[in-house]
Protein backbone atom coordinates (compact mmCIF):
# COMPACT_ATOMS: atom_id res chain seq x y z
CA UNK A 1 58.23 72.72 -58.92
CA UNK A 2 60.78 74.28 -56.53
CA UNK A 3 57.94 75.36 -54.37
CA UNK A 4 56.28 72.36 -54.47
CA UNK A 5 59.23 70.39 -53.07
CA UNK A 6 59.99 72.77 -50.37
CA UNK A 7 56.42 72.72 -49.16
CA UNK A 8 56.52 68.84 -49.34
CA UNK A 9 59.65 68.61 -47.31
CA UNK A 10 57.96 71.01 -44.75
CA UNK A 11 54.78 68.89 -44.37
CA UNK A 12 57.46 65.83 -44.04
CA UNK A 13 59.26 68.31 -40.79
CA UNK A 14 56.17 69.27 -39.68
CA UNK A 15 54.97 65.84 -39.10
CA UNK A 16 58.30 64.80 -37.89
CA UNK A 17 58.44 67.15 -34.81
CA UNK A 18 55.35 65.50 -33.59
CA UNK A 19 57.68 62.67 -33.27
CA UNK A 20 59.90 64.47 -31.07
CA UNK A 21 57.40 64.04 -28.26
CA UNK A 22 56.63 60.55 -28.00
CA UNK A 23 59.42 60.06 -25.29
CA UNK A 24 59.37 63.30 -23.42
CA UNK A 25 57.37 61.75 -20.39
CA UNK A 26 60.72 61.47 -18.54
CA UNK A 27 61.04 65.42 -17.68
CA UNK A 28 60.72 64.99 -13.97
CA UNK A 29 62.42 61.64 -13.43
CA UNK A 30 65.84 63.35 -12.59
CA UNK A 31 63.39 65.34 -10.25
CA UNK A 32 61.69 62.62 -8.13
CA UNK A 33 63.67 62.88 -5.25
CA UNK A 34 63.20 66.98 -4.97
CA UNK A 35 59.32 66.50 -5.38
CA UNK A 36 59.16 63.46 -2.79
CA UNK A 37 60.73 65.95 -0.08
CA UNK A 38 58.46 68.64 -1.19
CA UNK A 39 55.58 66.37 0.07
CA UNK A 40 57.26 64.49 2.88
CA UNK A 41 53.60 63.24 3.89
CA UNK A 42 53.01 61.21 0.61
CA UNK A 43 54.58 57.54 0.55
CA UNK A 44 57.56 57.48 -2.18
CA UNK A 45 55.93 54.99 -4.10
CA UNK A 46 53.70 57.22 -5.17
CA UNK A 47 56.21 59.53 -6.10
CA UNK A 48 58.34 57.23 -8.39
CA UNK A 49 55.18 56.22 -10.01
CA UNK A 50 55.16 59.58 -11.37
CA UNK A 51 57.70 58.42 -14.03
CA UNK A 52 55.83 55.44 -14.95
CA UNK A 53 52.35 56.58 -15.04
CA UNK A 54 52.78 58.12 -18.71
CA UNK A 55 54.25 55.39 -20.18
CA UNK A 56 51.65 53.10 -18.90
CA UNK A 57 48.55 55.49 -19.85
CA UNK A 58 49.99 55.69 -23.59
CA UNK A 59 49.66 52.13 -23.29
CA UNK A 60 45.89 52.02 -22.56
CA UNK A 61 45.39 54.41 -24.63
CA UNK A 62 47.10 53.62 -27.92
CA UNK A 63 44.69 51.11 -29.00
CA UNK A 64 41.55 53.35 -28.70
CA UNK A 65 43.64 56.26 -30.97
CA UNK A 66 42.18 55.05 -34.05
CA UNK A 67 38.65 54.53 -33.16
CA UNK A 68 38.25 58.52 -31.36
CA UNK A 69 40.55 59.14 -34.58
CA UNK A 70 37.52 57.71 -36.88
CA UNK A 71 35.17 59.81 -35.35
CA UNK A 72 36.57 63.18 -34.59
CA UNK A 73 38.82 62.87 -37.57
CA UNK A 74 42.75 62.18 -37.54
CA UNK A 75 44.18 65.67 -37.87
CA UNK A 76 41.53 66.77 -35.02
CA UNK A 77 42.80 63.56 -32.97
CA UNK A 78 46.51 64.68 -33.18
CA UNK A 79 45.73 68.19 -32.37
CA UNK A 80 43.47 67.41 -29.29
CA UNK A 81 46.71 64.66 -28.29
CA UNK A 82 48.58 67.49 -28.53
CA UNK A 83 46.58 69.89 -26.27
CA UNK A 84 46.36 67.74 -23.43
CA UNK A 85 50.28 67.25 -23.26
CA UNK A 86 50.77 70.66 -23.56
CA UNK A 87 47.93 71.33 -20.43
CA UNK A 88 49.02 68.27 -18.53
CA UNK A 89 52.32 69.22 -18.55
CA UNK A 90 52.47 72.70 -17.74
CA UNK A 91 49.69 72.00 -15.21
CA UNK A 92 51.94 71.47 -12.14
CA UNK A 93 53.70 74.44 -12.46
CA UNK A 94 50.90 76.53 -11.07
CA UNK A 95 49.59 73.89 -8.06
CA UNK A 96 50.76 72.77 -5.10
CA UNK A 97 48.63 69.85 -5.14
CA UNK A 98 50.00 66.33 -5.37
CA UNK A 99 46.49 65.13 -6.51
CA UNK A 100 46.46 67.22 -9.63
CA UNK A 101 50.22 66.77 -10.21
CA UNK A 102 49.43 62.66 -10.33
CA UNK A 103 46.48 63.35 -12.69
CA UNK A 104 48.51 65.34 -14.55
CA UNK A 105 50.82 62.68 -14.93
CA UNK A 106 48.11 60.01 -16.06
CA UNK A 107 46.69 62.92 -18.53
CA UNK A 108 49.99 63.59 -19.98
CA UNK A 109 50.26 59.61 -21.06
CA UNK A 110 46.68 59.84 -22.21
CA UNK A 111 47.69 62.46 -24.52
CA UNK A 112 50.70 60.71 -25.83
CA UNK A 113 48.96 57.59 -26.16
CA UNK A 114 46.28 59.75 -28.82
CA UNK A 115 48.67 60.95 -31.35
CA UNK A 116 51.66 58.82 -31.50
CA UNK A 117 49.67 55.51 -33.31
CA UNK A 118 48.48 57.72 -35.70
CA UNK A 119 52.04 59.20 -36.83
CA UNK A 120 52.27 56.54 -38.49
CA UNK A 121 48.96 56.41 -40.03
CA UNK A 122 49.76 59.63 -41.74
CA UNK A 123 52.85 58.48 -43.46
CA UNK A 124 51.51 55.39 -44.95
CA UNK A 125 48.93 57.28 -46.56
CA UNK A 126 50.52 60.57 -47.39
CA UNK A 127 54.11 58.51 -48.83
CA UNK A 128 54.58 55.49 -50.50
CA UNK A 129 57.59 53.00 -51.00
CA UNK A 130 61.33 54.30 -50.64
CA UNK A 131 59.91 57.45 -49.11
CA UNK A 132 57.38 55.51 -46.96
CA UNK A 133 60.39 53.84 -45.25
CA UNK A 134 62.48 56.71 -45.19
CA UNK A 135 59.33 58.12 -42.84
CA UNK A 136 59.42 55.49 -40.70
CA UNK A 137 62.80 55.48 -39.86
CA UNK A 138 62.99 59.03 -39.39
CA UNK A 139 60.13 59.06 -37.30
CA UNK A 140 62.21 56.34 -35.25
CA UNK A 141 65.27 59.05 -35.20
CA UNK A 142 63.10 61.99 -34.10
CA UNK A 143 62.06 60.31 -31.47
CA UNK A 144 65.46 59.64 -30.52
CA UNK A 145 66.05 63.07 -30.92
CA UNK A 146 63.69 64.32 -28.76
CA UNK A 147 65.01 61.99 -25.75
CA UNK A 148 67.78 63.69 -26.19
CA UNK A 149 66.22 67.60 -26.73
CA UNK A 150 64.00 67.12 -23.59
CA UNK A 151 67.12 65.51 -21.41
CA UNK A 152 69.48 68.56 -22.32
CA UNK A 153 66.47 71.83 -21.27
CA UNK A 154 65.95 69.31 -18.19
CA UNK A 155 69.82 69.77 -17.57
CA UNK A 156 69.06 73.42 -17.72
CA UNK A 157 66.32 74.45 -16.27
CA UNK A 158 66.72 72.08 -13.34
CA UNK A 159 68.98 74.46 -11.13
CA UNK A 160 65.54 76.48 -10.79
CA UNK A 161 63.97 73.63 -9.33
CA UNK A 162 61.87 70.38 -10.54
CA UNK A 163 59.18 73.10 -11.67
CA UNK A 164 60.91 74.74 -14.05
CA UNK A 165 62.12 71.71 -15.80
CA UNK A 166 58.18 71.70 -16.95
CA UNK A 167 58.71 74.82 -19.17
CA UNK A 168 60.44 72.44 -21.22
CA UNK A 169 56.62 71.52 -22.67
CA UNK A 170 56.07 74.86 -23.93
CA UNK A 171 58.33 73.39 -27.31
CA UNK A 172 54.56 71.48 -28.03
CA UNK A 173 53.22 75.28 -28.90
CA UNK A 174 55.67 75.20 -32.46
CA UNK A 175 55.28 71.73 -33.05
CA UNK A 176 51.32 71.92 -32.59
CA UNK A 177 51.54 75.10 -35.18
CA UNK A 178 53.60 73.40 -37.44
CA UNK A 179 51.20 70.22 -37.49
CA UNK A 180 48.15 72.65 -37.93
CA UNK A 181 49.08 74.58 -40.63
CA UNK A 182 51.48 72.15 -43.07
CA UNK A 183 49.95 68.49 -42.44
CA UNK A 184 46.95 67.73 -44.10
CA UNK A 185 44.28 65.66 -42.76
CA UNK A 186 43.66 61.81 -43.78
CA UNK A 187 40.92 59.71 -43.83
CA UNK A 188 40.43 55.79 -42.99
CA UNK A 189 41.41 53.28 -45.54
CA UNK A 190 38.47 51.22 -45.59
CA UNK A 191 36.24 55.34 -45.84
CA UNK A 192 39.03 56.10 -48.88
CA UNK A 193 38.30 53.40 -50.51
CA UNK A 194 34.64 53.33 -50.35
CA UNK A 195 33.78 50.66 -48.30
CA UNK A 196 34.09 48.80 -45.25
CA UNK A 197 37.04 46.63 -45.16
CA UNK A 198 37.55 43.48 -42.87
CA UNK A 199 40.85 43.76 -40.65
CA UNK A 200 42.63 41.03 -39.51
CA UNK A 201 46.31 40.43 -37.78
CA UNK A 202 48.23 37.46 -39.05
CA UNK A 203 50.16 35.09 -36.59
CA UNK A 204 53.13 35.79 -38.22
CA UNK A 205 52.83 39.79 -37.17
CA UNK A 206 52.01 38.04 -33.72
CA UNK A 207 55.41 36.25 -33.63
CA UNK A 208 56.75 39.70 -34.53
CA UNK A 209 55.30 41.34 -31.33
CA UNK A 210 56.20 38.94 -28.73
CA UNK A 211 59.92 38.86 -30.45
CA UNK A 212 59.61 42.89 -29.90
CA UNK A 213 58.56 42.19 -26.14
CA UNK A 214 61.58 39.81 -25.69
CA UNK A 215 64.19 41.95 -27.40
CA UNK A 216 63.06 45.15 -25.79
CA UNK A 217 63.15 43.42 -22.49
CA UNK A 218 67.41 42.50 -24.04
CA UNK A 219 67.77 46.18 -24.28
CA UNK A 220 66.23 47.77 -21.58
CA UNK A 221 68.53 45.30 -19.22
CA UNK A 222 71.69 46.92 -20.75
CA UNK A 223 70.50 50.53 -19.52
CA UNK A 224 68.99 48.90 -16.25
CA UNK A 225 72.00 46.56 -15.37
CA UNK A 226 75.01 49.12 -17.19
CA UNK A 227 75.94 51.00 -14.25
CA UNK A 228 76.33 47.43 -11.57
CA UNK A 229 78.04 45.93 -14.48
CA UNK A 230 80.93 48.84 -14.13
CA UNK A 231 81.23 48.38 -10.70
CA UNK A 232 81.04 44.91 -10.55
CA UNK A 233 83.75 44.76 -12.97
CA UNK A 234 85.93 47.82 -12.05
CA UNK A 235 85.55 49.17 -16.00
CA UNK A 236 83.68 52.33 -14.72
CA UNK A 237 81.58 54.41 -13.12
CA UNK A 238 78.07 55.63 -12.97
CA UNK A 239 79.58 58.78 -14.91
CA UNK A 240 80.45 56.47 -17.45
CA UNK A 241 77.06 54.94 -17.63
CA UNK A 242 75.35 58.35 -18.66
CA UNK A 243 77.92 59.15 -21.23
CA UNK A 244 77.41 54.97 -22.58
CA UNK A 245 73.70 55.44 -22.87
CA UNK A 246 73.58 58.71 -24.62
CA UNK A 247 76.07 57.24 -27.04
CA UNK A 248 73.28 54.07 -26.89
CA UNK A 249 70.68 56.84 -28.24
CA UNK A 250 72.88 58.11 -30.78
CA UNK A 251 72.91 54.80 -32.08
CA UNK A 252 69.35 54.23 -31.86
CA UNK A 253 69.01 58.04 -34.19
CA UNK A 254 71.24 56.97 -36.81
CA UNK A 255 69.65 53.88 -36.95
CA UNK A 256 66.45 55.51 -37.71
CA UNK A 257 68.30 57.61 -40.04
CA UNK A 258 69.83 55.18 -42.17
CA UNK A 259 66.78 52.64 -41.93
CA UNK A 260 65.36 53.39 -45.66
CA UNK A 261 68.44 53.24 -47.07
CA UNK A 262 69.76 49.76 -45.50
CA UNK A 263 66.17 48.63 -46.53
CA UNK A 264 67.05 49.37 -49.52
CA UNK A 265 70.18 47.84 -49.92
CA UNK A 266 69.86 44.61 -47.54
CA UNK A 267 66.27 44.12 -47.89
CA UNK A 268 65.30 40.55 -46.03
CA UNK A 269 68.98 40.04 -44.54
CA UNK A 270 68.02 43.19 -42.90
CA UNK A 271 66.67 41.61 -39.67
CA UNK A 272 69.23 38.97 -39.59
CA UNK A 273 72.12 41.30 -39.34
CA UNK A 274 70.80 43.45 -37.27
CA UNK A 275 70.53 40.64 -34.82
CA UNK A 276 73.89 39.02 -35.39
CA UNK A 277 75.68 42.71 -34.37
CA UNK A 278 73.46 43.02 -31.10
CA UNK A 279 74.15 39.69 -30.23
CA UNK A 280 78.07 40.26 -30.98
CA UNK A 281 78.01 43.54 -29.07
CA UNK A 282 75.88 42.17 -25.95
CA UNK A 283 78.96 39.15 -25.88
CA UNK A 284 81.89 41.82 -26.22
CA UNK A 285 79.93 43.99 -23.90
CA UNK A 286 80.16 41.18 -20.98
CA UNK A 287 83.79 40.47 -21.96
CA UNK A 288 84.55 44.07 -21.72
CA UNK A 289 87.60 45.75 -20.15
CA UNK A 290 88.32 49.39 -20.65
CA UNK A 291 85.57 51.92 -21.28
CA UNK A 292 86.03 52.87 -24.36
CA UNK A 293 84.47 49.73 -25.57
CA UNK A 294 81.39 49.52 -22.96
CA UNK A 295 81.16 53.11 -24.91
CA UNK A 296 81.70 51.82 -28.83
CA UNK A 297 79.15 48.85 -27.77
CA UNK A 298 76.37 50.41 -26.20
CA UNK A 299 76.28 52.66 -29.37
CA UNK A 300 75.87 49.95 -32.08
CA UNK A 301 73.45 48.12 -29.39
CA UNK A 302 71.52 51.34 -29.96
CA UNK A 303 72.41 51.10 -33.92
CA UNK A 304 71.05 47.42 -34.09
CA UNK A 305 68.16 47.41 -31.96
CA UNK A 306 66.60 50.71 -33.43
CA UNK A 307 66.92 49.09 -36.95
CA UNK A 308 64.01 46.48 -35.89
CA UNK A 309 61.78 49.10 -34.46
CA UNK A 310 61.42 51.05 -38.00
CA UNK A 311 61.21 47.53 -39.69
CA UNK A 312 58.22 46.27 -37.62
CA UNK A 313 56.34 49.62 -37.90
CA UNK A 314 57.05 49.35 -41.77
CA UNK A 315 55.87 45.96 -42.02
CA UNK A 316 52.51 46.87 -39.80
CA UNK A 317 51.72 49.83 -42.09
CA UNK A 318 53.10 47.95 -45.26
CA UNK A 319 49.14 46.68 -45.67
CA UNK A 320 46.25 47.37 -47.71
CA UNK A 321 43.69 45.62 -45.94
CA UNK A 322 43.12 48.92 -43.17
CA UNK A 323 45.04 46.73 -40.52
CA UNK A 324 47.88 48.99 -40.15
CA UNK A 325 46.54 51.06 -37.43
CA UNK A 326 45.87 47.86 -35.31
CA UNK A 327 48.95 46.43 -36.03
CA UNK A 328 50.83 49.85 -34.99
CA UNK A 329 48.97 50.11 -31.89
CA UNK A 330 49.63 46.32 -31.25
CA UNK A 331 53.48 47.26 -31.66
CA UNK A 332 53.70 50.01 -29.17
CA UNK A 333 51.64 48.30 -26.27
CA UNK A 334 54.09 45.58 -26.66
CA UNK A 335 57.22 47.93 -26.72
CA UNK A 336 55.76 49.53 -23.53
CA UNK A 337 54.75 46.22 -21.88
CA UNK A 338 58.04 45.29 -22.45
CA UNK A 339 59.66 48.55 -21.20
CA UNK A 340 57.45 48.41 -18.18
CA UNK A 341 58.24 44.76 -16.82
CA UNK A 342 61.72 44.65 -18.14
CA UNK A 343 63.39 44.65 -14.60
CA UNK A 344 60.73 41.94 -13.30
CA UNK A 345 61.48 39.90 -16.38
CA UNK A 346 65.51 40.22 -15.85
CA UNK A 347 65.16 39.10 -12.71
CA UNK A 348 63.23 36.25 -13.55
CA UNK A 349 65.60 35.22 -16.31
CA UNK A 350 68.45 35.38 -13.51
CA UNK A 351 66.27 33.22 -11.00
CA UNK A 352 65.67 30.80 -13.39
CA UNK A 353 69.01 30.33 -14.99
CA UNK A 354 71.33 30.73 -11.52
CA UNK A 355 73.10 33.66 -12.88
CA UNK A 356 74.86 35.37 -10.33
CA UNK A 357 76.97 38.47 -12.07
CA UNK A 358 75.70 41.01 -14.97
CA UNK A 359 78.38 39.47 -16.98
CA UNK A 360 76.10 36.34 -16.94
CA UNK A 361 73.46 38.06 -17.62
CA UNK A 362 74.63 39.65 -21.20
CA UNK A 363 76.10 36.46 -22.21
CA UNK A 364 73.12 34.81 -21.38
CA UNK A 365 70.89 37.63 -23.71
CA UNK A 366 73.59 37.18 -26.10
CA UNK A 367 73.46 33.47 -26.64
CA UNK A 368 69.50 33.86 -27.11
CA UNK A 369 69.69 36.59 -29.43
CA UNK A 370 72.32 35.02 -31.77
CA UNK A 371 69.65 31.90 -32.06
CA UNK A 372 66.78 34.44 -32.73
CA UNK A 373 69.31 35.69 -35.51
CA UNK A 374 69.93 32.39 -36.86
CA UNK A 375 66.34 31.22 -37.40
CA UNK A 376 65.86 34.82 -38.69
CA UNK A 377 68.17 33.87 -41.34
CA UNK A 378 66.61 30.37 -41.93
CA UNK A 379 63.74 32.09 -42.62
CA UNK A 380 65.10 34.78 -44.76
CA UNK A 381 66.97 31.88 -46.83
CA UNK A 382 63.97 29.60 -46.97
CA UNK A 383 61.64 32.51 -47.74
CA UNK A 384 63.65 33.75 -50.57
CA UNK A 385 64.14 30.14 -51.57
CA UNK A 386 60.16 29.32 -52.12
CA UNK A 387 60.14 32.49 -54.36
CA UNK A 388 62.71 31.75 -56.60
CA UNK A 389 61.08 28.09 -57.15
CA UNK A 390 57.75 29.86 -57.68
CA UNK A 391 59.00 32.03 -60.30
């Protein structure tokens, strides 16, 4: 029985590590100014869009996952994700061309965008209940995790130059071992059951995704607007702002952490809490003045936020009906399309209201966050209400 558990716990880390890549596009963004005067003749546009070109292949790509998945098989799908981030980025190291460097960059995405729907595939069918949501939300924290992993051999290696920060891929030769040899493979739903099952996507889950695109735009502005906001207000500096956002993705970690056991214990009012502290902590945040608090409040902005990503991805693969790989892959386009437009969309909200100062802009998020928490809680209430009468 003893061996039994430890085995199951290392199928859980193996498939956990897997998780630990989903964010590690961001390698050579400290690095973009080095590599733009390594090829003075190529515009700078081109350049930067090396740290977006990832994030916006996984995009493309996440919704296909499951169908090459279906084919080739999951584990096989995974593994082949897994190859082509490990090629794509090690790649660069051993060219000079910019060509196969920006390829690389649209590969690397590509290969993201193959594994990371289906992480989640594999813990709805390998664990159920408590220990289903205990996946998700530790999923959630590895990612976290690996953000932070990948940002501290960047710190390293980068005295060597913007190449050598690429070594930091060669971590994908464990993880891919580890996958290979403890996960086991899954199939389809609808092919487990026995027969072809109908998938369809509620407007409800719909609501959910366009409240993810909104709220991720909320956070993303924090990290965008932090460093102005110290200056503007004399708080801090931009030291200050890297030291506020890594406390931010500490948050976001324990968050994931702690997400199976605050589902447990606040079940529905999850969602509405969550949103009451981000929209307290987005109103203290613009009120701040000493930087110890900017530093308390971007961490439980990470702490609240995180606690709906694990939610939504629990409630998309919370389904028996085979739509939980659609509904994943619905999630993260959103959280990307969100991620991608976020500064467009700040600035839009700033056109359109006349704010003029970053303070405006937090209260502004804050006010519309603390009405998204209130009809979350009407809903909650109301929700819980019709049961009770049913029963």
């Amino acid at each position: 029985m003893r061996k039994e558990n430890m085995m199951r716990h290392i199928q859980k880390l193996s498939l956990l590590l897997v998780s630990l890549l989903v964010i590690s596009a961001g390698v050579l963004l400290p690095s973009l100014p080095e590599i733009s005067s390594q090829f003075p003749s190529v515009n700078p546009t081109l350049v930067e869009l090396l740290g977006t070109l990832p994030a916006l292949f996984t995009m493309l790509t996440v919704g296909f996952s499951p169908r090459i998945a279906r084919m080739v098989g999951y584990k096989h799908t995974v593994q082949i994700g897994l190859i082509v981030t490990l090629l794509s980025g090690l790649l660069p190291i051993f060219t000079s061309s910019f060509l196969l460097l920006f390829i690389s960059r649209v590969t690397f995405g590509i290969g993201v965008g193959l594994f990371n729907p289906l992480l989640f595939s594999f813990s709805s069918q390998l664990y159920q209940g408590k220990e289903f949501s205990n996946m998700i939300g530790f999923q959630s924290a590895f990612e976290g995790a690996g953000g932070i992993l990948t940002s501290f051999l960047v710190a390293y290696l980068v005295a060597g130059g913007w190449k050598h920060t690429l070594w930091t891929y060669l971590i994908i030769i464990p993880i891919f071992l580890f996958f290979s040899l403890f996960v086991p493979d899954i199939r389809p739903v609808e092919e487990a059951k026995g027969k072809e099952v109908k998938t369809s996507i509620d407007k409800g889950f719909i609501g959910y995704v366009l409240l993810l695109v909104i709220l991720i735009t909320v956070y993303m502005s924090v990290s965008i607007k932090l460093t102005e906001f110290l200056m503007e207000t004399g708080v801090g500096t931009a030291t200050d702002t890297g030291n506020a956002l890594a406390l931010m993705g500490l948050g976001a970690m324990l968050a994931g952490l702690l997400f199976g056991r605050n589902m447990q214990l606040f079940k529905d009012w999850l969602l509405p809490l969550a949103f009451s502290g981000l929209s307290a902590s987005l109103f203290l945040l613009a009120n701040s003045q000493q930087v110890w608090l900017v530093f308390l409040l971007n961490f439980t902005i990470g702490l609240c936020f995180r606690t709906f990503i694990p939610f939504l991805l629990n409630k998309a693969n919370q389904t028996s009906d085979g739509s939980g790989e659609k509904r994943t892959a619905l999630l993260l386009v959103a959280f990307n399309i969100g991620s991608a437009f976020a500064p467009i969309s700040i600035r839009l909200l700033q056109h359109l209201l006349s704010l003029q100062t970053v303070k405006d802009v937090y209260q502004a998020e804050a006010f519309f966050v603390l009405l998204i928490a209130v009809g979350a809680g009407l809903v909650t209430f109301y929700s819980r209400k019709n049961i009770h009468l049913a029963d």
